[in-house]
N, C-alpha and C. Protein backbone atom coordinates (compact mmCIF):
# COMPACT_ATOMS: atom_id res chain seq x y z
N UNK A 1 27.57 230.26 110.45
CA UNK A 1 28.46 229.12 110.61
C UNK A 1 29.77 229.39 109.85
N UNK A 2 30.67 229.32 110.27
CA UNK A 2 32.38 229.03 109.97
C UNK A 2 32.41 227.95 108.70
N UNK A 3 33.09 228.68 107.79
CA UNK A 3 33.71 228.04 106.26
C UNK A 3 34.66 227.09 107.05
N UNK A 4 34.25 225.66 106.34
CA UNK A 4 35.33 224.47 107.00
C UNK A 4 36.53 224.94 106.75
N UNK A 5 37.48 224.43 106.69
CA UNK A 5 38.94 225.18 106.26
C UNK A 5 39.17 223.92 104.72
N UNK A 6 39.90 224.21 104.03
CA UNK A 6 39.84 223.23 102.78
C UNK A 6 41.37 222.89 102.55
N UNK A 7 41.89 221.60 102.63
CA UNK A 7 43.35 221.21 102.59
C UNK A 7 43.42 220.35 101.95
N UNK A 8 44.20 220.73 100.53
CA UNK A 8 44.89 220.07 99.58
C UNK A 8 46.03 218.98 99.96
N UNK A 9 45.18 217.35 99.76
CA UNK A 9 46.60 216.82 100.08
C UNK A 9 47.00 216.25 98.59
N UNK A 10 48.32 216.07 98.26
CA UNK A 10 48.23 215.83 97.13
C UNK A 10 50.08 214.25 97.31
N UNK A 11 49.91 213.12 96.88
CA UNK A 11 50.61 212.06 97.31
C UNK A 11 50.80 210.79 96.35
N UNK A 12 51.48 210.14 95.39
CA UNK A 12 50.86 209.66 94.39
C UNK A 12 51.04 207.64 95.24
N UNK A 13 51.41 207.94 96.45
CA UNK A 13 51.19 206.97 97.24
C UNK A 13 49.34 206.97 97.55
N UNK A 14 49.02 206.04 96.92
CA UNK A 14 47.64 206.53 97.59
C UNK A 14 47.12 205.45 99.35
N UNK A 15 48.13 204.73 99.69
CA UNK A 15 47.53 204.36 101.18
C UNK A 15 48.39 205.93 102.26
N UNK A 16 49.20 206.79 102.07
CA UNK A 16 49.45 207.40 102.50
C UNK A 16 48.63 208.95 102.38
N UNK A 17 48.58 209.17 101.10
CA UNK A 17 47.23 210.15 100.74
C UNK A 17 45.71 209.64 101.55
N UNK A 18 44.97 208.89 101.38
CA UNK A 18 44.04 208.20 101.76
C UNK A 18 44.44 208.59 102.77
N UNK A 19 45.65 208.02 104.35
CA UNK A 19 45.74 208.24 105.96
C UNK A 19 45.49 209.70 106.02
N UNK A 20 46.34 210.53 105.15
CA UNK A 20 46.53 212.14 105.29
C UNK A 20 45.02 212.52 105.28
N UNK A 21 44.52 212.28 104.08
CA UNK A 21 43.15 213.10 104.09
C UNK A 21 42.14 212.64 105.37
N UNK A 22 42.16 211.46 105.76
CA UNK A 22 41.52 211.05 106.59
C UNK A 22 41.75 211.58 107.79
N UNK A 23 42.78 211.82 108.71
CA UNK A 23 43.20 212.32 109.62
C UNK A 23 43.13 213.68 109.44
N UNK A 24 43.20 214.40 108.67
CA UNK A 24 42.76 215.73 108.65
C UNK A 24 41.13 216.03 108.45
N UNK A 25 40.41 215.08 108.22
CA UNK A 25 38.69 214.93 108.12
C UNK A 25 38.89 214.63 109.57
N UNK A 26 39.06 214.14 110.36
CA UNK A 26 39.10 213.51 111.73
C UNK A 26 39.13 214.97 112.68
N UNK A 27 39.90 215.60 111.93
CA UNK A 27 40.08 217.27 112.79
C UNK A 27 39.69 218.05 112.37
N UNK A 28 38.39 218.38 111.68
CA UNK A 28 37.65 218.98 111.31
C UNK A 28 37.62 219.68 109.62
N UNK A 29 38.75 219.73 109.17
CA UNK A 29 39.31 220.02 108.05
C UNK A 29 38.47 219.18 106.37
N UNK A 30 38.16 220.01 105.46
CA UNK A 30 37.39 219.24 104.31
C UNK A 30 38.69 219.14 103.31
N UNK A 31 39.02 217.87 103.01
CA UNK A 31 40.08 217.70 102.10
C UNK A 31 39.72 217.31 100.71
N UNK A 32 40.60 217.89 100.09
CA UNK A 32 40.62 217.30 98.43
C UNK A 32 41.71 216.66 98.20
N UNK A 33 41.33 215.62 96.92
CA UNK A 33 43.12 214.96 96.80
C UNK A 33 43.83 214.89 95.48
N UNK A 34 44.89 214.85 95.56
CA UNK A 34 45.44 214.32 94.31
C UNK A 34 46.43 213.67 94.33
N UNK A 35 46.68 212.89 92.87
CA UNK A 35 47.73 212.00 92.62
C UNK A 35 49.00 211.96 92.06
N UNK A 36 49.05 213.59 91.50
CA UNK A 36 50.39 213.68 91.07
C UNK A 36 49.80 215.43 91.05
N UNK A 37 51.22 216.07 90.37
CA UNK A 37 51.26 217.35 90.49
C UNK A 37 50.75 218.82 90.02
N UNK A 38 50.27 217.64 88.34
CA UNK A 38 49.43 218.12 87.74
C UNK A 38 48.06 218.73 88.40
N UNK A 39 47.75 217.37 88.81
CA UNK A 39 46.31 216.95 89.34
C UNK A 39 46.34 218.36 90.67
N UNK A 40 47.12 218.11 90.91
CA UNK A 40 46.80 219.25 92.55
C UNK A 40 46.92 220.78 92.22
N UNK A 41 47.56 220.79 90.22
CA UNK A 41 47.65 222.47 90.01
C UNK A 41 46.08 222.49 89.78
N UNK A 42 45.31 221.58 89.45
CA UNK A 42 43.73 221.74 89.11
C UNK A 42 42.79 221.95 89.83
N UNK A 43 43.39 221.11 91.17
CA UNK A 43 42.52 221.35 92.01
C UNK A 43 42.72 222.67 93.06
N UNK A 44 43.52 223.13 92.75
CA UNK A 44 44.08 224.36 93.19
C UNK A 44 43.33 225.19 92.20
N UNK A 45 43.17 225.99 91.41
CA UNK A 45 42.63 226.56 90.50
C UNK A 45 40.96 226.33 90.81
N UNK A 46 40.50 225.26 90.69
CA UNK A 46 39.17 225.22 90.89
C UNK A 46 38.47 225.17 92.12
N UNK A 47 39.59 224.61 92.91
CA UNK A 47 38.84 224.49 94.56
C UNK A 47 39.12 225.39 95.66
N UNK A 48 40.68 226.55 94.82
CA UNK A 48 41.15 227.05 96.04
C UNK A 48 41.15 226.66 97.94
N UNK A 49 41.97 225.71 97.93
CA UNK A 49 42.32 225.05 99.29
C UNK A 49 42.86 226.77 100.11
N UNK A 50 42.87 226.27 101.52
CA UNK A 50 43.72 226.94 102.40
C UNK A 50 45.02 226.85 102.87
N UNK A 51 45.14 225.59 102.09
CA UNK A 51 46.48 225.52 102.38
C UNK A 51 46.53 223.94 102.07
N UNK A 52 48.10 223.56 101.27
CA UNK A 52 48.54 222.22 100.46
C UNK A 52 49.41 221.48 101.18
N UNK A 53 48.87 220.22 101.16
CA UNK A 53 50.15 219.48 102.07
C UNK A 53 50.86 218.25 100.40
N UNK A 54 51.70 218.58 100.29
CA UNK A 54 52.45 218.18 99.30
C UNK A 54 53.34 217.11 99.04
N UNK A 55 53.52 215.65 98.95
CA UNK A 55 54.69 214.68 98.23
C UNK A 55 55.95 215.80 97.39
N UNK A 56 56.39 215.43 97.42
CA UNK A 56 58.04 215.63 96.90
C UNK A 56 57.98 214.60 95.41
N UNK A 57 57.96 213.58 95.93
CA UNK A 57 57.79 212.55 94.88
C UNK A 57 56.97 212.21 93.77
N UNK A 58 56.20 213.15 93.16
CA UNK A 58 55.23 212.56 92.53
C UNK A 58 55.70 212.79 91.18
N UNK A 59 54.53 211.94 89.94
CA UNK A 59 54.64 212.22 88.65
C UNK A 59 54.16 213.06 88.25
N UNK A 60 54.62 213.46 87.01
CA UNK A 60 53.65 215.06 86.30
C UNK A 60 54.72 216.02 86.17
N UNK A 61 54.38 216.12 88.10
CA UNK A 61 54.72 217.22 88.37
C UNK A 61 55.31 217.37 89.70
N UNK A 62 56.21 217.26 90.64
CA UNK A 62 56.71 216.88 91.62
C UNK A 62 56.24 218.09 91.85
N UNK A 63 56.58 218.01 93.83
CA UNK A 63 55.74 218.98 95.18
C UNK A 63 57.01 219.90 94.50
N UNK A 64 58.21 219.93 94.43
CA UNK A 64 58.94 221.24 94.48
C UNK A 64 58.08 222.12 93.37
N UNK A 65 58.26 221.56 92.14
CA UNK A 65 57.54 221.84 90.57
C UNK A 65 56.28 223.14 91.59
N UNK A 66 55.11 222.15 91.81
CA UNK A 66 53.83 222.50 92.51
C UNK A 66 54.21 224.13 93.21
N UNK A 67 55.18 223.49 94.35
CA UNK A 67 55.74 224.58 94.88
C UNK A 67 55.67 225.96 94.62
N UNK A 68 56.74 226.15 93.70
CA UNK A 68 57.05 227.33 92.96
C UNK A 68 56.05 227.89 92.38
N UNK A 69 55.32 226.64 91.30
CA UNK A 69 54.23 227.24 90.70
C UNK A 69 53.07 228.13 91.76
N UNK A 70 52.80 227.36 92.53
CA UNK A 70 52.09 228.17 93.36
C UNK A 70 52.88 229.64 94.24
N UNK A 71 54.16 229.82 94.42
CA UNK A 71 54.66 231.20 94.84
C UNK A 71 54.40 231.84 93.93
N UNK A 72 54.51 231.03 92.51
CA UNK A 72 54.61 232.12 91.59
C UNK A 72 53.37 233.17 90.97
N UNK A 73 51.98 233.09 91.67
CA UNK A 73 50.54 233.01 91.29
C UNK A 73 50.73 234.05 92.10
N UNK A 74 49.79 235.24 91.96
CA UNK A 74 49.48 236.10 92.90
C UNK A 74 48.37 235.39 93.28
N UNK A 75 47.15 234.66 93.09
CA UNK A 75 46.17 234.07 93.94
C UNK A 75 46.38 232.95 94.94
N UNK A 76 47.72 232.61 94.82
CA UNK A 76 48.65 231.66 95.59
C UNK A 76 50.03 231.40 96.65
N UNK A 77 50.39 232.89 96.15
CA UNK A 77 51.57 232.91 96.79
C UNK A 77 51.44 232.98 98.34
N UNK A 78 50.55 233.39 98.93
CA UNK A 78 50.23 233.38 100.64
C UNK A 78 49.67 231.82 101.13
N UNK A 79 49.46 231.17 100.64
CA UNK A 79 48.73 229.71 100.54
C UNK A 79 49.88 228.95 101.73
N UNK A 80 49.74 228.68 102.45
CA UNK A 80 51.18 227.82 103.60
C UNK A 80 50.92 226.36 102.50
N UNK A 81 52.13 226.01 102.47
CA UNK A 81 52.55 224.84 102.06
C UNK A 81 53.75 223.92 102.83
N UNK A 82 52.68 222.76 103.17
CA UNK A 82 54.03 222.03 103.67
C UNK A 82 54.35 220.55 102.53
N UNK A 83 55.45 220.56 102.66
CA UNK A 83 55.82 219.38 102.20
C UNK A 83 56.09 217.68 102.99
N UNK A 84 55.13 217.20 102.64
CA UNK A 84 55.59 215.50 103.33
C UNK A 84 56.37 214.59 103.14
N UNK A 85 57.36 214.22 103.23
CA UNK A 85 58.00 213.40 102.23
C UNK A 85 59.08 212.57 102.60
N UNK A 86 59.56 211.49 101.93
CA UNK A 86 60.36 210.60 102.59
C UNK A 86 61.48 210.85 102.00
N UNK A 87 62.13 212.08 101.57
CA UNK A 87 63.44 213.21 101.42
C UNK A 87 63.77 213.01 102.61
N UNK A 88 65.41 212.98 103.65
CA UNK A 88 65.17 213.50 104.22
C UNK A 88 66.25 214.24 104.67
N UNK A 89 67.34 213.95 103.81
CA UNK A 89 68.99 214.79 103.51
C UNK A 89 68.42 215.74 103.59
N UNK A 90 69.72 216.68 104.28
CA UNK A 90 69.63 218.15 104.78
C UNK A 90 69.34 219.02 103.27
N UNK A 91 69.81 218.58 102.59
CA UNK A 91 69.59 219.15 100.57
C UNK A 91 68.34 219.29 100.35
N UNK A 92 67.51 217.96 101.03
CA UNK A 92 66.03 218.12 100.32
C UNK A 92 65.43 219.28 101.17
N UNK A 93 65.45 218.96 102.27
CA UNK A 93 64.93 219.52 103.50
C UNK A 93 64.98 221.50 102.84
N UNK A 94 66.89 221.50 102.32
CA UNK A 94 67.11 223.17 101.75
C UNK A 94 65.91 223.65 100.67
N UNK A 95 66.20 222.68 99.83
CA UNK A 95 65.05 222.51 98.23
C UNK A 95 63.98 222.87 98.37
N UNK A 96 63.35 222.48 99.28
CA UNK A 96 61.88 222.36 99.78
C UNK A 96 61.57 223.80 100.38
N UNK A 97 62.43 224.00 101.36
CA UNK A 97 62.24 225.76 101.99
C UNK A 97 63.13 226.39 100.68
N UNK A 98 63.78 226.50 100.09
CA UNK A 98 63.91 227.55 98.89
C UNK A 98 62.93 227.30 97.69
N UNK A 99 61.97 225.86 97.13
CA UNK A 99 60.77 226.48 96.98
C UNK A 99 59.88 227.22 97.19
N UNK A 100 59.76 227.35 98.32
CA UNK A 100 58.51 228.26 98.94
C UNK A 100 58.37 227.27 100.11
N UNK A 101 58.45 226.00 100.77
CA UNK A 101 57.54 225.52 101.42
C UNK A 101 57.80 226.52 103.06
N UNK A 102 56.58 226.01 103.77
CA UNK A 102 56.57 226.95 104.57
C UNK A 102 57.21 225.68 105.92
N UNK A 103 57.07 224.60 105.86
CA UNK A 103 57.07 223.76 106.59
C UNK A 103 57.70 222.20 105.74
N UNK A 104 58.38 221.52 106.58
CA UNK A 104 58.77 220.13 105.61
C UNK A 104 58.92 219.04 106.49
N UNK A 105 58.36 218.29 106.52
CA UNK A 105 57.82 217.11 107.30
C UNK A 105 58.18 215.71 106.93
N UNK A 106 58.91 214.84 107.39
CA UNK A 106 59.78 214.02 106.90
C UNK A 106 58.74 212.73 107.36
N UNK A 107 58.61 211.95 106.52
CA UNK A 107 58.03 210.20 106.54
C UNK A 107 58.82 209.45 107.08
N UNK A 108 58.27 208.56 108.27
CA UNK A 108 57.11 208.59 108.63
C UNK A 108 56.78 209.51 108.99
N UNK A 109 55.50 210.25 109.50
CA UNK A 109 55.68 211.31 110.32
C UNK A 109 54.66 211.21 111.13
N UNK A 110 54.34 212.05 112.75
CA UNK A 110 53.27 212.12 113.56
C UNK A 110 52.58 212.83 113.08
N UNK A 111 51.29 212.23 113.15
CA UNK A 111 49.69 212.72 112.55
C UNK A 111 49.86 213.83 113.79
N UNK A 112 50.08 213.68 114.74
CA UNK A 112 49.81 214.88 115.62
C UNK A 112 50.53 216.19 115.17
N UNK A 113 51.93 215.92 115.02
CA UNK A 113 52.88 216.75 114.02
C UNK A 113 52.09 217.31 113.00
N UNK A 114 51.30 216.80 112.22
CA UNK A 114 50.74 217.60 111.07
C UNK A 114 49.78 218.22 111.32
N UNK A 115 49.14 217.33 112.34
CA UNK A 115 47.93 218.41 112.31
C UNK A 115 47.70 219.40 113.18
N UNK A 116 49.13 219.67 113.91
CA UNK A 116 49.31 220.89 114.83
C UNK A 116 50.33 221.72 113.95
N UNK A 117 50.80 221.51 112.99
CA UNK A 117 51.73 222.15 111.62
C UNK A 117 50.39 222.85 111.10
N UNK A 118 49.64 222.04 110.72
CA UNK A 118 47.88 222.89 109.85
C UNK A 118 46.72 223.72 110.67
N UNK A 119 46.84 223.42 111.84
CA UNK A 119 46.23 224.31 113.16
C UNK A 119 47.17 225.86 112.97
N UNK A 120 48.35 225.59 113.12
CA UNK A 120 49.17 226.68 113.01
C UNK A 120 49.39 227.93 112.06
N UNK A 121 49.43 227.47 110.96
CA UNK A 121 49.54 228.00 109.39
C UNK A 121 48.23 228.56 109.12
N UNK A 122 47.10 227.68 109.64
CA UNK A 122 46.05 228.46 109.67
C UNK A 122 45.73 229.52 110.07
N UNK A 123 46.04 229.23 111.58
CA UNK A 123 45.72 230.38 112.02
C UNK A 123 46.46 231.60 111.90
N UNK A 124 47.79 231.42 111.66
CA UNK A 124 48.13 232.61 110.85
C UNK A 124 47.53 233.12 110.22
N UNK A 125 47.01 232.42 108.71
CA UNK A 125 46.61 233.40 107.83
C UNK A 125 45.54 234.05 107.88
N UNK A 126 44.94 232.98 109.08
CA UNK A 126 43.51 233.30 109.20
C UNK A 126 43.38 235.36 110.08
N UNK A 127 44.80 235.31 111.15
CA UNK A 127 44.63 236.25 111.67
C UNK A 127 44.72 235.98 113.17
N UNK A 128 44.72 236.76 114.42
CA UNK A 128 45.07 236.57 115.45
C UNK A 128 43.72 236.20 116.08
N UNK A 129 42.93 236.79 115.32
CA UNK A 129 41.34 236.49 115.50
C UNK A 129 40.57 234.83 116.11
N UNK A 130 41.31 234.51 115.32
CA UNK A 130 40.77 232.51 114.81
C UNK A 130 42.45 231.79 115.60
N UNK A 131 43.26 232.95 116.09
CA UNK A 131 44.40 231.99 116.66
C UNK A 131 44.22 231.25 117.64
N UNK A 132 44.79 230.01 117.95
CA UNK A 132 44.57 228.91 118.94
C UNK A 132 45.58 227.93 118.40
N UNK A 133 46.27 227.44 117.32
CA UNK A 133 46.38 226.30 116.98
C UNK A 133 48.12 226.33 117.62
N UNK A 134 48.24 224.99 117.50
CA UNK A 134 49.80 224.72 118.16
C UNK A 134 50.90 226.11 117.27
N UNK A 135 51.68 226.61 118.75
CA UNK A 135 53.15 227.41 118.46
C UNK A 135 53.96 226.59 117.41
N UNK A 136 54.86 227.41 116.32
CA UNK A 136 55.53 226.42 115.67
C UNK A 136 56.72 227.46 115.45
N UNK A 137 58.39 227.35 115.00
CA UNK A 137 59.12 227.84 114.26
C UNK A 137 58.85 228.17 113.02
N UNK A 138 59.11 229.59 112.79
CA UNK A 138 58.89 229.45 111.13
C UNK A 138 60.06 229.21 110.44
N UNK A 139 60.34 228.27 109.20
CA UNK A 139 61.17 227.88 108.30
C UNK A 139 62.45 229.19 108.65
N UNK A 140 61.76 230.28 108.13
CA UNK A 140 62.73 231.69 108.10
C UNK A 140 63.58 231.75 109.39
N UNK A 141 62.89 231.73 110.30
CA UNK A 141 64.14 230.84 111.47
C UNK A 141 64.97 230.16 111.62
N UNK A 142 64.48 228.68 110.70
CA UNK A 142 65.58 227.42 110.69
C UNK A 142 66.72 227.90 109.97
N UNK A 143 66.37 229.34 108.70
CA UNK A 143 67.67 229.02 107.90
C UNK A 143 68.37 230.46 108.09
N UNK A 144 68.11 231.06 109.21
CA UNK A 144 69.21 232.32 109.23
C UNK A 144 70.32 231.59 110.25
């Protein structure tokens, strides 16, 4: 049997965390959560996710903070990260892809949108093997 896939959502909104994780349990995906930025470097470390869907906004430790920290990890730096967030000036949008994010997703946003953003990223890393999930632009596109 196939390792569920494991996705870090991390949101210090918690009726918006709560929808995220839920809708990604809905598509097969086992989620962990957190409430600020701290909280999601821990659960990163102990739970190793497949990939983080990230707030911008939080305490601790904001998604950019998170961000970096995680490029900066060799056990992390391949990890797709998108950012969710109700940023949505062309500045944040820059911030966010010159953290590292791989993807940046503006609030409100379509649940379908995300969870064909996490189909995608997956299957990248996963390999051409496990590919199927929705076509997407990569970031490195948007900014040449």
């Amino acid at each position: 049997m196939d390792r569920q896939p494991v996705v870090l959502v991390a949101d210090d909104d918690e009726d918006v965390l709560e929808l995220v994780a839920f809708r990604l349990r809905r598509a097969g995906y086992r989620t962990i959560t957190a409430r600020d930025g701290r909280e999601a470097m821990e659960l990163v470390r102990n739970e190793h996710p497949d990939l983080s869907v990230l707030d911008i906004a939080m305490p601790e430790m904001d998604g950019l903070e998170v961000t970096r920290a995680l490029r900066g990890s060799d056990q992390t730096r391949e990890m797709p990260i998108i950012l969710l967030t109700a940023r949505s000036q062309e500045r944040d949008v820059m911030a966010g892809i010159e953290a590292g994010a791989n993807a940046y997703i503006k609030k409100p946003f379509s649940h379908r949108e995300l969870r064909a953003r996490v189909e995608s990223m997956l299957a990248e890393t996963a390999g051409p093997a496990t590919a199927g999930g929705a076509s997407e632009i990569s970031t490195r596109d948007l900014t040449r």
